[in-house]
C-alpha atoms as a PDB file:
ATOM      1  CA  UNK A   1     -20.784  29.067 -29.534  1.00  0.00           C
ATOM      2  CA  UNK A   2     -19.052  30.431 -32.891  1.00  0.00           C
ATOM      3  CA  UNK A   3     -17.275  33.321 -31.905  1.00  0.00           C
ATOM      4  CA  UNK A   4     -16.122  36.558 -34.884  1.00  0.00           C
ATOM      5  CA  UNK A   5     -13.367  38.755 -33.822  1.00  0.00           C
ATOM      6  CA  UNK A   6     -13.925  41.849 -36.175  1.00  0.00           C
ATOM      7  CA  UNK A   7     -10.974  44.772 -35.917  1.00  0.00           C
ATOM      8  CA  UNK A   8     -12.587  47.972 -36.943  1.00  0.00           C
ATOM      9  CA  UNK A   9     -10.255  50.567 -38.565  1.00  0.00           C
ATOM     10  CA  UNK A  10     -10.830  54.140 -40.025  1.00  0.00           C
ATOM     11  CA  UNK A  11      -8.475  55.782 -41.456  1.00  0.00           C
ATOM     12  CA  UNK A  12     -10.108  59.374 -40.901  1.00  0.00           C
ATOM     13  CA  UNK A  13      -9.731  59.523 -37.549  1.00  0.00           C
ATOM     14  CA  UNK A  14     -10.951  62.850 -35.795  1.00  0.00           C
ATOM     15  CA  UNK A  15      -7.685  62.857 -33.544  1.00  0.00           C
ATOM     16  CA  UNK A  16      -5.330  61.240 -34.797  1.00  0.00           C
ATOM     17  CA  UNK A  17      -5.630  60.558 -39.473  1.00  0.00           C
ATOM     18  CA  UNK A  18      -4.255  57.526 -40.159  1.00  0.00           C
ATOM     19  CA  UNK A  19      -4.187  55.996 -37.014  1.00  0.00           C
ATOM     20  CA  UNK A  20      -3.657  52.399 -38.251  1.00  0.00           C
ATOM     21  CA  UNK A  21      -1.198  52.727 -40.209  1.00  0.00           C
ATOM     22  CA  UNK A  22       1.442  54.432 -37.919  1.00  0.00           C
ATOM     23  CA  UNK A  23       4.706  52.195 -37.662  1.00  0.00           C
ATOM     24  CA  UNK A  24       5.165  50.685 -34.019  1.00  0.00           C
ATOM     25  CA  UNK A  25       8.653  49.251 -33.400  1.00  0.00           C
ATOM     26  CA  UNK A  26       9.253  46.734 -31.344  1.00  0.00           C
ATOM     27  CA  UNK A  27      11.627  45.101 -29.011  1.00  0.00           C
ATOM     28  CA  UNK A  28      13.498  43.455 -32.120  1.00  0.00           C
ATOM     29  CA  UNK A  29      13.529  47.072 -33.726  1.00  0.00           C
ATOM     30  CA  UNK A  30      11.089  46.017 -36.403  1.00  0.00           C
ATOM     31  CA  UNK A  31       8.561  48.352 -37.735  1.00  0.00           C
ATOM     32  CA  UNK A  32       5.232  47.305 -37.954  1.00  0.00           C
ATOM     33  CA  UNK A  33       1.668  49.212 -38.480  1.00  0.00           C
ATOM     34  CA  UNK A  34      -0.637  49.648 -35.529  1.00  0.00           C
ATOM     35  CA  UNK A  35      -3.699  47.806 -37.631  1.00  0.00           C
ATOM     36  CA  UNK A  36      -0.709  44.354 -38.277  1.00  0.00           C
ATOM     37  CA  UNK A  37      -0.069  44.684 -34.424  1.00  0.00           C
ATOM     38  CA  UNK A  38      -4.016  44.662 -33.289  1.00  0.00           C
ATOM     39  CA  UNK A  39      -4.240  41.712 -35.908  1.00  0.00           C
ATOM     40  CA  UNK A  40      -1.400  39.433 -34.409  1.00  0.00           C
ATOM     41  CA  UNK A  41      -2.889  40.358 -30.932  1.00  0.00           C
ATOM     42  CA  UNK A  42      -6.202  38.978 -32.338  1.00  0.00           C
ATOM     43  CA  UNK A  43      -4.604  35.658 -33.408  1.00  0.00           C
ATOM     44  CA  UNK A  44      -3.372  35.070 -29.996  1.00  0.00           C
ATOM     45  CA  UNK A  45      -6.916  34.888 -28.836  1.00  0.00           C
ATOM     46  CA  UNK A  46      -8.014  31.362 -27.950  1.00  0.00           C
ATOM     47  CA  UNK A  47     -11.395  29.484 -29.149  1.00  0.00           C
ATOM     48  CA  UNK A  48     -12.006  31.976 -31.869  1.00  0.00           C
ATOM     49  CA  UNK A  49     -13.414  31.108 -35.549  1.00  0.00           C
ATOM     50  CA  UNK A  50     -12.389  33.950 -37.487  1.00  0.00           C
ATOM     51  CA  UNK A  51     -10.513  37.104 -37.546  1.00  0.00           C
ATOM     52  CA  UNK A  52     -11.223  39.911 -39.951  1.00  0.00           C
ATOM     53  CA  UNK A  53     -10.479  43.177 -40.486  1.00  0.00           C
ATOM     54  CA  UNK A  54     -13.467  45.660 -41.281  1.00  0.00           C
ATOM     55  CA  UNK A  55     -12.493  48.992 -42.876  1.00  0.00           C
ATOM     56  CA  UNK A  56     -13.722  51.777 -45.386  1.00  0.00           C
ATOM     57  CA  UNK A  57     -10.524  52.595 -46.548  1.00  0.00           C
ATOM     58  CA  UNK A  58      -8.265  50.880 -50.055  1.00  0.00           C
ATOM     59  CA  UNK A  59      -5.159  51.502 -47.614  1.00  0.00           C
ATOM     60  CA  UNK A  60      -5.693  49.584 -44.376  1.00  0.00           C
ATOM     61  CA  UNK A  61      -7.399  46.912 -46.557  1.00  0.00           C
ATOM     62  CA  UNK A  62      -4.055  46.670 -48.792  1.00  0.00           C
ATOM     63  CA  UNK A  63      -1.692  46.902 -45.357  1.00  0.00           C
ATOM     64  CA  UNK A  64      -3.836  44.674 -43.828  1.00  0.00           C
ATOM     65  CA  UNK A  65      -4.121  41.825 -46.967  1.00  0.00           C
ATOM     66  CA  UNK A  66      -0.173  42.613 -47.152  1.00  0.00           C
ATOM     67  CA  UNK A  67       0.202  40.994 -43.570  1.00  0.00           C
ATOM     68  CA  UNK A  68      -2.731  38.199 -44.524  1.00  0.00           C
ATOM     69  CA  UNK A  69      -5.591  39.487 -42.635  1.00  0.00           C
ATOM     70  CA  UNK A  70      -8.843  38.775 -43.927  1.00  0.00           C
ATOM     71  CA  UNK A  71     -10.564  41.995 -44.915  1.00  0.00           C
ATOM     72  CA  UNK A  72     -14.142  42.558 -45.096  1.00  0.00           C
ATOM     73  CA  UNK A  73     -14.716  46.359 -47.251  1.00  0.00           C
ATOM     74  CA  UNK A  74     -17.893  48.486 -44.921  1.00  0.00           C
ATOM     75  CA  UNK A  75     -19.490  51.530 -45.594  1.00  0.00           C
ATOM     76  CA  UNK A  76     -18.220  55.002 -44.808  1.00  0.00           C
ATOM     77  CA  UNK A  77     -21.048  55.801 -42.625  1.00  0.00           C
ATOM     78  CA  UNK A  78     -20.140  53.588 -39.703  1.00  0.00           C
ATOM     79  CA  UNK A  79     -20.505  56.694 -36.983  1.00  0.00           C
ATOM     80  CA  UNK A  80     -18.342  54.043 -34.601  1.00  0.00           C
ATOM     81  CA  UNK A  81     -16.624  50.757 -34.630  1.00  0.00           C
ATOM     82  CA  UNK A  82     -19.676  48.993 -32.984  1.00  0.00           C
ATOM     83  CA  UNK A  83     -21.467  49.767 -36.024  1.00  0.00           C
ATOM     84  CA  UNK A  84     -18.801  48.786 -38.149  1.00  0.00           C
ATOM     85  CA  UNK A  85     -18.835  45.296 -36.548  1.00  0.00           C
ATOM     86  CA  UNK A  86     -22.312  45.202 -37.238  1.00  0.00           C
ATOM     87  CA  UNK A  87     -21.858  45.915 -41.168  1.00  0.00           C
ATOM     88  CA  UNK A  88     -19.437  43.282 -41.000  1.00  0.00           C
ATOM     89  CA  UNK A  89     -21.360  40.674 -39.466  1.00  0.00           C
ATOM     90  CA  UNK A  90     -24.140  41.100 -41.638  1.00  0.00           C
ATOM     91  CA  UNK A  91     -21.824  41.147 -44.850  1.00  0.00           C
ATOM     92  CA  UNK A  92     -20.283  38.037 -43.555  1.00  0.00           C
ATOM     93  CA  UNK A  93     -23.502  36.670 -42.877  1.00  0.00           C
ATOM     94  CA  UNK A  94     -24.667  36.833 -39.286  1.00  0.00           C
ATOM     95  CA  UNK A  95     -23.737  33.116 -38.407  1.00  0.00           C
ATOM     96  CA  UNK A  96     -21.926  34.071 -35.172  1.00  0.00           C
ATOM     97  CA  UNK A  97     -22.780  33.449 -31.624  1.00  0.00           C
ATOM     98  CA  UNK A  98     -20.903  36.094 -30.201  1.00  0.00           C
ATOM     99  CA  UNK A  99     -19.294  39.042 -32.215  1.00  0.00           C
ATOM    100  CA  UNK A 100     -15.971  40.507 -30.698  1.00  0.00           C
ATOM    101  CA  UNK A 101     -15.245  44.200 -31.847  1.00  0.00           C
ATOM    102  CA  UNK A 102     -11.089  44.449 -30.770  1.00  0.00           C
ATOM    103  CA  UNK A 103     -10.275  47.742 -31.662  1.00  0.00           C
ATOM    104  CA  UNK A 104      -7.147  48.526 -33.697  1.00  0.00           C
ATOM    105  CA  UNK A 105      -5.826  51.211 -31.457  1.00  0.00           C
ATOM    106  CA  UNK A 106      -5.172  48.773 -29.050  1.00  0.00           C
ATOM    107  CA  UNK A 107      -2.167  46.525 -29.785  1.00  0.00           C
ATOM    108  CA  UNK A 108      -1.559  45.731 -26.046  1.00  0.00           C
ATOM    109  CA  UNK A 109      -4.623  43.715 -25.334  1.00  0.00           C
ATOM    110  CA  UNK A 110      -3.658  40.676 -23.987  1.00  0.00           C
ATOM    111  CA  UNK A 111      -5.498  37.674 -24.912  1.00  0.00           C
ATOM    112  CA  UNK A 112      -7.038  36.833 -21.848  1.00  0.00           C
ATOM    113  CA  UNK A 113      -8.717  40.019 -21.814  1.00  0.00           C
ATOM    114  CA  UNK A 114     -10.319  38.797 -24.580  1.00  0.00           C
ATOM    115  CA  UNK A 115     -10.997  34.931 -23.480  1.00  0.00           C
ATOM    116  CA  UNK A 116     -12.434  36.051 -20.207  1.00  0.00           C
ATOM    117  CA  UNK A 117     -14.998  38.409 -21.970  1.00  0.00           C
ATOM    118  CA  UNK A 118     -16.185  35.826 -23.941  1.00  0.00           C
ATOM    119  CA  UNK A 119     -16.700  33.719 -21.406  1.00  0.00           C
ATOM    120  CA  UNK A 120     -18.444  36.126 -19.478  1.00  0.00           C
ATOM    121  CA  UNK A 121     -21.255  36.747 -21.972  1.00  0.00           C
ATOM    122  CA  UNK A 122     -21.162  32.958 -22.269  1.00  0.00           C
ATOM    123  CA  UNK A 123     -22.730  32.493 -18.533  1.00  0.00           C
ATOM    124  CA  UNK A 124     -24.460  35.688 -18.069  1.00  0.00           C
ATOM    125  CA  UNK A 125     -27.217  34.683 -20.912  1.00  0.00           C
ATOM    126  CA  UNK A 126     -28.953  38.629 -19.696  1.00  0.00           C
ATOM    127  CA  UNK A 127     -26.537  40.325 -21.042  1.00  0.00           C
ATOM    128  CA  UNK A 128     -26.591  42.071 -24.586  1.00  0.00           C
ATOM    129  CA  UNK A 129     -22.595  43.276 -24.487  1.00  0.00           C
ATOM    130  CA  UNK A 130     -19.832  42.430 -22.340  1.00  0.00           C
ATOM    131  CA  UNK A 131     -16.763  44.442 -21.763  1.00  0.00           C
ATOM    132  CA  UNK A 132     -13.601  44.168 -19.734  1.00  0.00           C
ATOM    133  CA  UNK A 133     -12.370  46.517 -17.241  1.00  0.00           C
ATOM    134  CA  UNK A 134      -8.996  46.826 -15.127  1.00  0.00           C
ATOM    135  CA  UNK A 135      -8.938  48.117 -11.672  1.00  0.00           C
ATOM    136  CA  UNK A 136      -6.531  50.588 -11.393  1.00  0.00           C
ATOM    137  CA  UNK A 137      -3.187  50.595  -8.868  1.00  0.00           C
ATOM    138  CA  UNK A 138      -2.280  54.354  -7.838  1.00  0.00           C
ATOM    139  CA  UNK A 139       0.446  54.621 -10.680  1.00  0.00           C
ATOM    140  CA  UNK A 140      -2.110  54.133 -13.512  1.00  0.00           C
ATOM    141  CA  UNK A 141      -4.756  56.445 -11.738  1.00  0.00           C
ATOM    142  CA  UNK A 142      -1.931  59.165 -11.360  1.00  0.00           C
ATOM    143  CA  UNK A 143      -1.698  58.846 -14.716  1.00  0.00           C
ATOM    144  CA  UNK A 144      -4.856  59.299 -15.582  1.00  0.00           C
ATOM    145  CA  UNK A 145      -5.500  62.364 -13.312  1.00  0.00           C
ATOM    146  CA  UNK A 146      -2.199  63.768 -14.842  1.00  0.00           C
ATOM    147  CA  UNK A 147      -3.734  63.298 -18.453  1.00  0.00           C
ATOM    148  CA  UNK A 148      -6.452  65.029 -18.001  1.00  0.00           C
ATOM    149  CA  UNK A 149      -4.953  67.881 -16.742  1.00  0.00           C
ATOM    150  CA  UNK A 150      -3.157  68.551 -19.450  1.00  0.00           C
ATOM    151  CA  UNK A 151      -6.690  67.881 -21.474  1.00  0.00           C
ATOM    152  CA  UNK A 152      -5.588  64.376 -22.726  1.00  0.00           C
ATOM    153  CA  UNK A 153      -7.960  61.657 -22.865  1.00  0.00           C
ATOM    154  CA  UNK A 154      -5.466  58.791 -21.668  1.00  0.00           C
ATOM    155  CA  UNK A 155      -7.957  56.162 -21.035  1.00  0.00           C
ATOM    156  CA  UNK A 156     -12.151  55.959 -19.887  1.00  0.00           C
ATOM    157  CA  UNK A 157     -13.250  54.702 -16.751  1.00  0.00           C
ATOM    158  CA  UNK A 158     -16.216  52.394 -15.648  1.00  0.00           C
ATOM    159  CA  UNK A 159     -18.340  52.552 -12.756  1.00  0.00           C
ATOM    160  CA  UNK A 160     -20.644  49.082 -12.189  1.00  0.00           C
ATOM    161  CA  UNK A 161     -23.311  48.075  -9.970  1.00  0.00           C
ATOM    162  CA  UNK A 162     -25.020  44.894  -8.965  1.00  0.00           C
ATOM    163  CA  UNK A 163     -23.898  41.962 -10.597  1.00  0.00           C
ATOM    164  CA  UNK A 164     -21.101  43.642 -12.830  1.00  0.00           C
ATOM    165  CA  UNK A 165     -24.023  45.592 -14.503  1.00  0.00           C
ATOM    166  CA  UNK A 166     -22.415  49.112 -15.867  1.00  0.00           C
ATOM    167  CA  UNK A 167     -23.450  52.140 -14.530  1.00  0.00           C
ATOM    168  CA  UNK A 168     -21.835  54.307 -16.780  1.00  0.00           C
ATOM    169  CA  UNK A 169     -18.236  55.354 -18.755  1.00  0.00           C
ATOM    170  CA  UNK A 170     -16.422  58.062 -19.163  1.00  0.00           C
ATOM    171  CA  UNK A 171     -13.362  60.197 -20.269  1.00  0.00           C
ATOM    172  CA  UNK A 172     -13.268  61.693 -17.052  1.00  0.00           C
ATOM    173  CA  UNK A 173     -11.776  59.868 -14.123  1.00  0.00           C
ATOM    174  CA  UNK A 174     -14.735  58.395 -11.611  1.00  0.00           C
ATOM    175  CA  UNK A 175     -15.642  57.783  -9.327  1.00  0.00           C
ATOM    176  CA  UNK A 176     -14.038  60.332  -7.566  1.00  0.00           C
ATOM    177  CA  UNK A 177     -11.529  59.986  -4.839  1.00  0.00           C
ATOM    178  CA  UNK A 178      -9.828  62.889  -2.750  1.00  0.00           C
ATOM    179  CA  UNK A 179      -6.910  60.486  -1.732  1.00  0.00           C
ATOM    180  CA  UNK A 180      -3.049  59.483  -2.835  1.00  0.00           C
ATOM    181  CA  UNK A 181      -2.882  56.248  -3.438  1.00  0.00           C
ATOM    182  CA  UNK A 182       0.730  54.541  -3.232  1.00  0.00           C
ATOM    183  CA  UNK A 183       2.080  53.518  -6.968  1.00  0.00           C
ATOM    184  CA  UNK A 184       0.975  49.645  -6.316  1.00  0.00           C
ATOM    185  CA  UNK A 185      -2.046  50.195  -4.277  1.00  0.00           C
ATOM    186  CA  UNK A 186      -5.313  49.412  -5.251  1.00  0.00           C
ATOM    187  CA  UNK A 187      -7.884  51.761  -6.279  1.00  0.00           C
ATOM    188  CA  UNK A 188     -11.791  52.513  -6.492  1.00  0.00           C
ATOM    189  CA  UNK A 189     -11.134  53.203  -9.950  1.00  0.00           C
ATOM    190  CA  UNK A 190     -11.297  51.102 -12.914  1.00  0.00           C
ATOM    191  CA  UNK A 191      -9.672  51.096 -16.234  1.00  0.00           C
ATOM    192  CA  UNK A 192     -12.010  50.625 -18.932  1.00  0.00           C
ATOM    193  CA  UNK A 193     -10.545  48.456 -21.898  1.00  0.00           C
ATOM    194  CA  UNK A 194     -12.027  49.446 -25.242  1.00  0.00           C
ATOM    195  CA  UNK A 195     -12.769  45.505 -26.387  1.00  0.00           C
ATOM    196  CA  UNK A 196     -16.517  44.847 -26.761  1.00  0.00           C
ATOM    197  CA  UNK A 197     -18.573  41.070 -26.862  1.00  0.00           C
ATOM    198  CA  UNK A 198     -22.074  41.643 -28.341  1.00  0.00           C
ATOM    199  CA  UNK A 199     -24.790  39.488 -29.165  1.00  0.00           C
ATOM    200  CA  UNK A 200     -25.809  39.125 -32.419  1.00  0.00           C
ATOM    201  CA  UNK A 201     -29.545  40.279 -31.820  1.00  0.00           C
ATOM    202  CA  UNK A 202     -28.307  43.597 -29.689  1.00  0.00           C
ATOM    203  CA  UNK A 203     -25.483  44.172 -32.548  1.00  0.00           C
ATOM    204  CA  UNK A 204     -27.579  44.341 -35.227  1.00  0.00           C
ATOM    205  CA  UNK A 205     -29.786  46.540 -33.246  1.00  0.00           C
ATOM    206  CA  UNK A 206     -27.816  49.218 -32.447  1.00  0.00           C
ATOM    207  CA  UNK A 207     -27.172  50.868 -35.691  1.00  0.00           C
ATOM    208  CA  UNK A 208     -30.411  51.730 -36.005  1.00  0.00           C
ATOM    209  CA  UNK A 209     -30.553  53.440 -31.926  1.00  0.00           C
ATOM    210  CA  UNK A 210     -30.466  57.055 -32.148  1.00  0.00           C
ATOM    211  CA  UNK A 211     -27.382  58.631 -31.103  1.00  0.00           C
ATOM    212  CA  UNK A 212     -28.401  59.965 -27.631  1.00  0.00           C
ATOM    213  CA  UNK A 213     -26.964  62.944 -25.708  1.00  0.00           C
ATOM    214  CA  UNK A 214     -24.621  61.132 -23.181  1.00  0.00           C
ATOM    215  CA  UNK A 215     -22.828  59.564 -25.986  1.00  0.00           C
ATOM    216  CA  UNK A 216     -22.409  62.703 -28.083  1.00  0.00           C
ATOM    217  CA  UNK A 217     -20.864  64.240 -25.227  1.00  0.00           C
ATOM    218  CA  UNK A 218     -18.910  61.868 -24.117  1.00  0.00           C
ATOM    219  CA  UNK A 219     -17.870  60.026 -27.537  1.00  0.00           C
ATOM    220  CA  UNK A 220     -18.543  56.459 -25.918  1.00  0.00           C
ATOM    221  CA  UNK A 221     -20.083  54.769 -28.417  1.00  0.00           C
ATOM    222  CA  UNK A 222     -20.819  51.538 -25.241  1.00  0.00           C
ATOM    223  CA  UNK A 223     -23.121  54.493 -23.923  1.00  0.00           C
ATOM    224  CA  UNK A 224     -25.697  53.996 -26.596  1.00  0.00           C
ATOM    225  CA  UNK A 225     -26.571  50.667 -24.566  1.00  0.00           C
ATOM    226  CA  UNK A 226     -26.698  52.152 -21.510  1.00  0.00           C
ATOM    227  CA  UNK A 227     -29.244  54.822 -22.910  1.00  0.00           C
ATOM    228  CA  UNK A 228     -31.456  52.218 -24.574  1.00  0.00           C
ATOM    229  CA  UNK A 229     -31.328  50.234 -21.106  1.00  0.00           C
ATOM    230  CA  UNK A 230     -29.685  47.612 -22.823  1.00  0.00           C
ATOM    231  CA  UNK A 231     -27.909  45.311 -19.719  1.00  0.00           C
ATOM    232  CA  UNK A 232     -23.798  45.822 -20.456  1.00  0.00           C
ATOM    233  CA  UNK A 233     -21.704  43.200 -18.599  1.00  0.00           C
ATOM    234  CA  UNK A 234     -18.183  44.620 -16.990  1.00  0.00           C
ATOM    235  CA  UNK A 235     -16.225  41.689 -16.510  1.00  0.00           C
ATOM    236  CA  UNK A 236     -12.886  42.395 -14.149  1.00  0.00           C
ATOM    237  CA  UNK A 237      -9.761  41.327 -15.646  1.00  0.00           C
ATOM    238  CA  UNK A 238      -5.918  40.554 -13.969  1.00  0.00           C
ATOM    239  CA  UNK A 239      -3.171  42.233 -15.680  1.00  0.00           C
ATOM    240  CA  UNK A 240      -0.736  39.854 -14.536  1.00  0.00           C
ATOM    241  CA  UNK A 241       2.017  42.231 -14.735  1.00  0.00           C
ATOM    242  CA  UNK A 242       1.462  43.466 -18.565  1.00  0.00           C
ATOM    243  CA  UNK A 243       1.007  47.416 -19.281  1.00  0.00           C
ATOM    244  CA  UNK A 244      -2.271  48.181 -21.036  1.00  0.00           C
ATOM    245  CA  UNK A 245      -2.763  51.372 -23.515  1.00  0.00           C
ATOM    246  CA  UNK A 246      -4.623  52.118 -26.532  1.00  0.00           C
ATOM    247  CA  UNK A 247      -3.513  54.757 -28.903  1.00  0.00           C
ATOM    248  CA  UNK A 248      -5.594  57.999 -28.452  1.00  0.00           C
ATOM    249  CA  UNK A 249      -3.116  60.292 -29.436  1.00  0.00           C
ATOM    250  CA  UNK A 250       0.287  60.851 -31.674  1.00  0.00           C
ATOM    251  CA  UNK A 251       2.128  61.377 -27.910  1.00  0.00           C
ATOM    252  CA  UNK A 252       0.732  57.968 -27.221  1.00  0.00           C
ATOM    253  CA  UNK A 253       3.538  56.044 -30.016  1.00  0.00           C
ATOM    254  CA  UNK A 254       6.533  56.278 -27.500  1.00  0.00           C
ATOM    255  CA  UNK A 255       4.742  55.067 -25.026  1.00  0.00           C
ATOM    256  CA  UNK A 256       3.265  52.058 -26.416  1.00  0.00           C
ATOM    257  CA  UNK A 257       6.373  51.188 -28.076  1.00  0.00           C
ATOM    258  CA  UNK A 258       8.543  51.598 -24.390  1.00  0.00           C
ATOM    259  CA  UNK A 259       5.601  49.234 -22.985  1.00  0.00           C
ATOM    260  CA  UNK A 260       6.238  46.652 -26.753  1.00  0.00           C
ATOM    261  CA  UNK A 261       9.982  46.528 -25.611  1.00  0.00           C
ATOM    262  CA  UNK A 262       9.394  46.036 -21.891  1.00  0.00           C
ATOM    263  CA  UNK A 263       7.531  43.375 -22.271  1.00  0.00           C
ATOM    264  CA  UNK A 264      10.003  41.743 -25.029  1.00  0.00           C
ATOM    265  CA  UNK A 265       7.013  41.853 -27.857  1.00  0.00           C
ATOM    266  CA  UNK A 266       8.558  41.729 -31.268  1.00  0.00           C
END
């Protein structure tokens, strides 16, 4: 199966303008952009055809063709990036097997994040979209709880049924637990990673799905799947000791950069 890896990237982002282009610096003190470190992450990923960048916007597509990405230029009415990928599939001529959509707010992903999501949609030939999701120790939940709190969205949670089958996502922290949880201790709760395998059939699809009112509240664009009844695959992945974060907010660069330098990434 011919697998794309398409990184969507606005630069008109509601929360944070500019998003992709924010410098990251690394463990080597090096600078580099948010949209070169999602790319390099991209690379990593094994078993992959091709890598592009799809954007709307003359700078990301000159930072990004600066680095040697492969750009492909989409529309500016993309509502999300799973429509984006979708533009960009059919511009590139819907040859794929399997479309990846890796985000470009999150530098972090490790590349067997993305390897065990493909292989996932691989064997479960049901499924329309797979996604991966982390189960949480007590640290990262604390974290989460603590975000919120302070009315951050620091990461979305996924709840899954029968055979890995999604339930639902959301900025809120579920399911809900009354208990402390020791900082290494596992928990109910799982981490959902913003990285998305679709099939080409359900990609194409969803662009033309109304926008329906779980994922206007919630600002999931995954949910549109869920409210078509479209079967979304949650496929657990290990952390094997890396930190995981995508970049939701300006207080989220130190962060991300602490977790580049822990784990020696240039």
């Amino acid at each position: 199966m011919s697998v794309l890896i398409a990184i969507p990237a606005r630069y008109a982002s509601t929360r944070y303008p500019g998003k992709p282009l924010v410098a990251l610096t690394g463990a080597d003190g090096q600078a580099r952009t948010l949209i070169q470190r999602s790319w390099e992450a991209a690379m990593q990923v094994s078993g992959v055809d091709r890598v592009v960048v799809a954007t709307d916007d003359d700078r990301i597509r000159s930072a990004a063709e600066g680095f040697g990405a492969e750009v492909v230029m989409t529309s500016e009415t993309c509502r999300n990036g799973t429509e984006r990928c979708a533009e960009a599939h059919d511009l590139l001529g819907s040859g794929y097997d399997i479309v990846v959509n890796l985000q470009g707010d999150a530098p972090l992903t490790p590349h067997w994040f993305v390897e065990s999501l493909i292989d996932g949609l691989r064997a479960d030939l049901e499924a329309d979209i797979a996604t991966p999701v982390l189960r949480c120790d007590g640290q990262a939940l604390s974290g989460f709880i603590e975000d919120r709190r302070h009315g951050r969205v620091g990461g979305t949670t996924a709840v899954f049924g029968e055979g890995n089958r999604a339930l639902y996502f959301s900025k809120e922290v579920i399911p809900f637990t009354g208990r402390q949880y020791r900082d290494d201790e596992p928990t109910p709760v799982f981490h959902h990673v913003g990285v998305y395998a679709y099939r080409p059939a359900a990609l194409a699809a969803y662009p033309g799905w109304p926008t329906g009112p779980l994922e206007t509240l919630e600002g999931l664009e995954q949910l549109r799947f869920l409210e078509q009844g479209r079967p979304v695959l949650c496929v657990e992945v290990e952390a094997r000791g890396r930190h995981f974060w995508e970049l939701n907010n300006p207080e989220d660069v130190p962060r991300i950069e602490a977790m580049l330098k822990h784990m020696n990434m240039n």
